[in-house]
Protein backbone atom coordinates (compact mmCIF):
# COMPACT_ATOMS: atom_id res chain seq x y z
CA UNK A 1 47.92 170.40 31.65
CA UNK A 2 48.77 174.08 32.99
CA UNK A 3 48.13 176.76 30.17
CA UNK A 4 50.60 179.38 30.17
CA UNK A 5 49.93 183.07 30.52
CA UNK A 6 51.64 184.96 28.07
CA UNK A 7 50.73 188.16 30.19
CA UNK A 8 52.35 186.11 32.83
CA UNK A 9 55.71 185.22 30.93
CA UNK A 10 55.96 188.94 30.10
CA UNK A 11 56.37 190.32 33.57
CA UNK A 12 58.67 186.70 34.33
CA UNK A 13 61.34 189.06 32.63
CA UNK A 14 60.70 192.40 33.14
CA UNK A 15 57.33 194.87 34.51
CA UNK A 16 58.85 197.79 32.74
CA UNK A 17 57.56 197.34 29.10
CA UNK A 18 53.51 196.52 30.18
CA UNK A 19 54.34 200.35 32.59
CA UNK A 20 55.52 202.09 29.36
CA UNK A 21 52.52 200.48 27.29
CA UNK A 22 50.09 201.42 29.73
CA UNK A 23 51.27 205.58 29.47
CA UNK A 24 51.75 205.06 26.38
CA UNK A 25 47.41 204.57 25.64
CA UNK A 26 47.30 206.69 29.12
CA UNK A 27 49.05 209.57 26.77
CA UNK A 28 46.76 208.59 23.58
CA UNK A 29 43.64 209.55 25.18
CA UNK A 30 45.27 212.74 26.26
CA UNK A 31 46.31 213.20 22.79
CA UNK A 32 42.89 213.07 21.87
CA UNK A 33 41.96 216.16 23.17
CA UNK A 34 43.45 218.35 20.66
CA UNK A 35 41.21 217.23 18.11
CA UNK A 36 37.99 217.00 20.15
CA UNK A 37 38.92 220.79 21.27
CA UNK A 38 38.81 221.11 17.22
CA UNK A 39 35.40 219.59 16.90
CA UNK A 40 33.82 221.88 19.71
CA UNK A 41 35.17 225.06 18.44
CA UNK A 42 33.77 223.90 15.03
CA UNK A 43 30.34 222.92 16.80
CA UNK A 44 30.64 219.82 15.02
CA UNK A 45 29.58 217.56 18.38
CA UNK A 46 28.54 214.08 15.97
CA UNK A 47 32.34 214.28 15.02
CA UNK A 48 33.02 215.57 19.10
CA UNK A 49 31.19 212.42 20.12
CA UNK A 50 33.27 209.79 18.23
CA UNK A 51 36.64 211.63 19.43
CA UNK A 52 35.28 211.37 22.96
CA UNK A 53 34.31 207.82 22.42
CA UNK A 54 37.71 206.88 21.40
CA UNK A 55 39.24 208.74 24.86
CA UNK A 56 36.44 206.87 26.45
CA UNK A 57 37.74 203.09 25.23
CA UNK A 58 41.74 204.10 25.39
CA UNK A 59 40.55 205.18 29.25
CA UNK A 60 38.75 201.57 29.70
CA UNK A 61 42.33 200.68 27.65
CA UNK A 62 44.56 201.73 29.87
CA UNK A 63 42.39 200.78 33.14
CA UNK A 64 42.84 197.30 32.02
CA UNK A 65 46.07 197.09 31.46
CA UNK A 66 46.31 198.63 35.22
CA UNK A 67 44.66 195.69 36.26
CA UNK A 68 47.04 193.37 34.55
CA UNK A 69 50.19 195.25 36.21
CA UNK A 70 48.48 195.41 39.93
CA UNK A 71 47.35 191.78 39.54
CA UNK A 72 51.09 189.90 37.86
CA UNK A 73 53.59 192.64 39.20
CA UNK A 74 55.49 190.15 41.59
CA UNK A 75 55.47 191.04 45.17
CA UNK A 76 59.74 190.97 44.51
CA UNK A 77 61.93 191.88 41.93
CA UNK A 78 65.67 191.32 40.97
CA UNK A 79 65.09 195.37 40.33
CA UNK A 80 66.53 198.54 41.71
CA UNK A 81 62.69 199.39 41.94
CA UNK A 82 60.61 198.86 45.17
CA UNK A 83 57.29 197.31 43.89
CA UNK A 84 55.31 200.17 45.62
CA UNK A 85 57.30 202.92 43.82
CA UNK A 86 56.35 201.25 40.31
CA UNK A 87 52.69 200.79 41.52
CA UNK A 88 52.39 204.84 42.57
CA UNK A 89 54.16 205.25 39.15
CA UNK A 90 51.21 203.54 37.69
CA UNK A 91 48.54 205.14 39.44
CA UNK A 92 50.24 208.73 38.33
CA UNK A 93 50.07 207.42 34.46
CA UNK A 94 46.42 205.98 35.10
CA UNK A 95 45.57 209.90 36.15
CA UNK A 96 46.39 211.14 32.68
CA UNK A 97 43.71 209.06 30.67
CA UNK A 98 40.92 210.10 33.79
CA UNK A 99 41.36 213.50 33.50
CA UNK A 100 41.48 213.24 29.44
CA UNK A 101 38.07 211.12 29.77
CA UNK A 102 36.35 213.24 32.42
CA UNK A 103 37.34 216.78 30.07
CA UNK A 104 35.56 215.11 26.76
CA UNK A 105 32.75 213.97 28.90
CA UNK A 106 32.08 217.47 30.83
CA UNK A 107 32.23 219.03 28.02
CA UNK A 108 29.72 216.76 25.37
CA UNK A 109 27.40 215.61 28.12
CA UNK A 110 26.75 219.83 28.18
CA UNK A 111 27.29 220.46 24.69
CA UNK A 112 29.75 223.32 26.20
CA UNK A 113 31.05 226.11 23.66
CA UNK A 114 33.96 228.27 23.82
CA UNK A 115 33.36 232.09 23.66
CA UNK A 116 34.74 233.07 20.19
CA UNK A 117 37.20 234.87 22.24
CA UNK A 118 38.85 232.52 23.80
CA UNK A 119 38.94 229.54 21.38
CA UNK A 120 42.76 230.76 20.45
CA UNK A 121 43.68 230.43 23.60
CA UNK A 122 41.92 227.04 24.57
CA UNK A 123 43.32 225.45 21.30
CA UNK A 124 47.07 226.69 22.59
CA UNK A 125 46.22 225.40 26.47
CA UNK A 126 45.03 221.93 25.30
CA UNK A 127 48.38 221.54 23.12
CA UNK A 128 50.30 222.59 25.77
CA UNK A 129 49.02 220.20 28.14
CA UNK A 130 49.20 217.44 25.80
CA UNK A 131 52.70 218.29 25.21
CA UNK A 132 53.62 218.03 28.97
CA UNK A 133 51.73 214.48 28.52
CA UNK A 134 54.14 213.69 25.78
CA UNK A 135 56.99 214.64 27.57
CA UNK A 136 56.10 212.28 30.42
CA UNK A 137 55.65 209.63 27.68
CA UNK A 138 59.40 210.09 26.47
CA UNK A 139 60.67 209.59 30.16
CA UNK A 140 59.19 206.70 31.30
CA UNK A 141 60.23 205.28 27.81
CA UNK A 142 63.84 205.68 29.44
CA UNK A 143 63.17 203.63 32.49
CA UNK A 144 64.08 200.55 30.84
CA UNK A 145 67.42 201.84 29.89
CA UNK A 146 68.24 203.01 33.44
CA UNK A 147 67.34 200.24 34.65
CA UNK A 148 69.93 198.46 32.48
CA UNK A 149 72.82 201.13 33.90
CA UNK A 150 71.40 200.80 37.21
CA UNK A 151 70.24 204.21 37.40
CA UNK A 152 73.48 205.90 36.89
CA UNK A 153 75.97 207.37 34.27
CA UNK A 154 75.07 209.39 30.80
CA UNK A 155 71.25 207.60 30.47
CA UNK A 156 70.38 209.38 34.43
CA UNK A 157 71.46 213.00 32.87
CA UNK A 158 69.56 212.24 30.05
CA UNK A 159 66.10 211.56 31.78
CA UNK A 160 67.05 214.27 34.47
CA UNK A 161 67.01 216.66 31.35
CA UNK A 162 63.97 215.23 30.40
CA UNK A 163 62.30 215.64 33.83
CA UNK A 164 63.02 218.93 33.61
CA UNK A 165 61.90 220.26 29.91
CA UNK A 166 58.78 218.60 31.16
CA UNK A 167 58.28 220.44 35.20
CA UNK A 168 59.46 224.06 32.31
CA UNK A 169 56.01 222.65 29.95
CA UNK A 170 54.03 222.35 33.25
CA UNK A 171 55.00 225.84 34.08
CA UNK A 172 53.93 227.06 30.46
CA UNK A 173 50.51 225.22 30.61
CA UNK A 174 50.35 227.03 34.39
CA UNK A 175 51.18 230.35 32.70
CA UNK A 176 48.33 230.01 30.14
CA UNK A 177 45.89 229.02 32.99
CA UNK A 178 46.39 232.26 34.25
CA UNK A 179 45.41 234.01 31.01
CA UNK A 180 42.42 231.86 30.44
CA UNK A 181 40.97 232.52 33.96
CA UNK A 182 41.87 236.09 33.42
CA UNK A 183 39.68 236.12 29.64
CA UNK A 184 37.05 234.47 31.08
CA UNK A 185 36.85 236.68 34.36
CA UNK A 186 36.14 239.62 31.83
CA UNK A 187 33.74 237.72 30.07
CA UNK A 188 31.72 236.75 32.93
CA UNK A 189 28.85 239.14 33.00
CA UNK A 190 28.02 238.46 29.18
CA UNK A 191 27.60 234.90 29.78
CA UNK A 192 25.18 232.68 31.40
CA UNK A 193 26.67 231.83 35.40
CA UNK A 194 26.39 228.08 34.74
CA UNK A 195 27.93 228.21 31.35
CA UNK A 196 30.85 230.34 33.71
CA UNK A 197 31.12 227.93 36.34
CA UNK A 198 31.69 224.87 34.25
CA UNK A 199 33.98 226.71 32.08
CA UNK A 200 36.29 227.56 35.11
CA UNK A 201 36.01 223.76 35.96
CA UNK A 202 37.27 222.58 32.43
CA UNK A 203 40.11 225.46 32.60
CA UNK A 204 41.16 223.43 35.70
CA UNK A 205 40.73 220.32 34.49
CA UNK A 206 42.94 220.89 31.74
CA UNK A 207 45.08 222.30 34.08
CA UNK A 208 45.13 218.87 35.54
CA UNK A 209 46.62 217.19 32.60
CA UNK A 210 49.19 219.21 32.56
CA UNK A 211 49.65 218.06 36.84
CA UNK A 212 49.53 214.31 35.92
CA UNK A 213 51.82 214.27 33.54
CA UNK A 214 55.05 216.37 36.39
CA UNK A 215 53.44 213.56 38.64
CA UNK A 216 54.69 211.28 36.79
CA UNK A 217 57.62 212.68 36.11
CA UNK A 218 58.00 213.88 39.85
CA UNK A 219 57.72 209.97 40.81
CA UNK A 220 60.25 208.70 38.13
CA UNK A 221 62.69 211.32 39.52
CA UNK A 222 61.93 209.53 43.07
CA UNK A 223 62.90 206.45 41.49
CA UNK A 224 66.21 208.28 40.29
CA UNK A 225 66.89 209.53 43.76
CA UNK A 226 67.22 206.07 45.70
C-alpha cells in the first residue's frame, strides 16, 4: 500500500506556506544575533556559545526545509508564479540564516571583542539589520494573499509599501556601516591588525544581513512586476 507524504499533500495545494515557514526560521536565526551581540559585549562567550548554537540548528532548520521545497515544488503550477522565480525567492531567504550562522561563528571561533567604543554602535547596527530581516519576513507573509487577488488591487499597494519601508531600513543599516567603518578606522592603530581585519569583515557581514533581506524583497517585487 502507498504511504502518503504529508509534506507531499502540503505543496498538492499550495508551495507558498512551506516558502513563508522557511523565512520565517531563515529570519529566527537572524533574530538571534541581537542577543549573541549581548553576550559578546558582556564577554559572557558560555552563554555566546549556546546563542550561536541555536543560529547554528535554525541554519541546519531552514536548509532542510530548502531541501523539502527544491525536492516537492512541482515542475508546474496553477500559479501566477514561474517555478524558477519562487526557487531564486528561496535561495534569497536561505541567504539570511548563512550570513546569521557564519557572523556567530566568526566571531566565537575567535572569541572577537568589541572596542568599548564601539559596542553602542554595534548593538544599534545588529538591530537594524535584524529589523530589515523582519521586514522581509512581513512581505513574503503577504504572498499568499496576492496570490489570492492575483497580484493586483489594495493587497499589491500594501506589499509595495512594504517593499519599500524595508529598501528605507537597508539604507539605515548602510548609513550605520559607514559610521562603524569610520570608528573603527580611528581606532586602528590602538588595536592589534588581525583583531582590525576581522572586525572590518564582521562590519560587512552584518552589512550582509541587511543585503539578504532587500534581496528578498527585490525578488518578491519581481514577482509583483510580471
Amino acid at each position: 500500500m502507498a504511504i502518503s507524504n504529508p509534506f507531499s499533500n502540503l505543496f498538492g495545494r499550495s508551495p507558498i506556506k512551506p516558502m513563508q515557514e522557511h523565512m520565517a526560521v531563515a529570519v529566527k536565526a537572524a533574530a538571534e544575533l541581537e542577543s549573541f551581540f549581548d553576550r559578546v559585549i558582556a564577554d559572557d562567550w558560555d552563554q555566546a556559545e549556546a546563542v550561536q548554537k541555536r543560529i547554528t540548528d535554525l541554519e541546519h532548520e531552514a536548509d532542510a526545509l530548502k531541501k523539502q521545497l527544491r525536492l516537492h515544488l512541482p515542475k508546474s503550477l496553477f500559479l501566477p508564479v514561474p517555478r524558477t522565480d519562487l526557487l531564486e525567492l528561496l535561495s534569497q531567504q536561505d541567504k539570511i540564516a548563512n550570513c546569521a550562522k557564519d557572523i556567530a561563528g566568526i566571531m566565537l571561533g575567535r572569541k572577537m571583542t568589541i572596542p568599548p567604543s564601539m559596542q553602542e554602535k554595534t548593538v544599534a547596527y545588529v538591530n537594524a539589520a535584524v529589523k530589515a530581516s523582519d521586514q522581509a519576513l512581513v512581505a513574503i507573509n503577504e504572498l499568499d494573499e496576492l496570490l489570492e487577488t492575483g497580484f493586483s488591487g489594495h493587497e499589491l499597494s500594501i506589499v509595495e509599501k512594504m517593499i519599500q519601508e524595508l529598501d528605507a531600513l537597508e539604507r539605515k543599516t548602510d548609513q550605520l556601516e559607514v559610521d562603524m567603518r569610520a570608528t573603527l578606522f580611528h581606532l586602528e592603530a590602538d588595536l592589534p591588525p588581525v583583531d582590525v581585519m576581522f572586525l572590518y569583515r564582521v562590519i560587512d557581514w552584518i552589512g550582509d544581513l541587511a543585503n539578504r533581506a532587500q534581496d528578498v524583497g527585490s525578488r518578491l517585487q519581481l514577482l509583483l512586476a510580471r
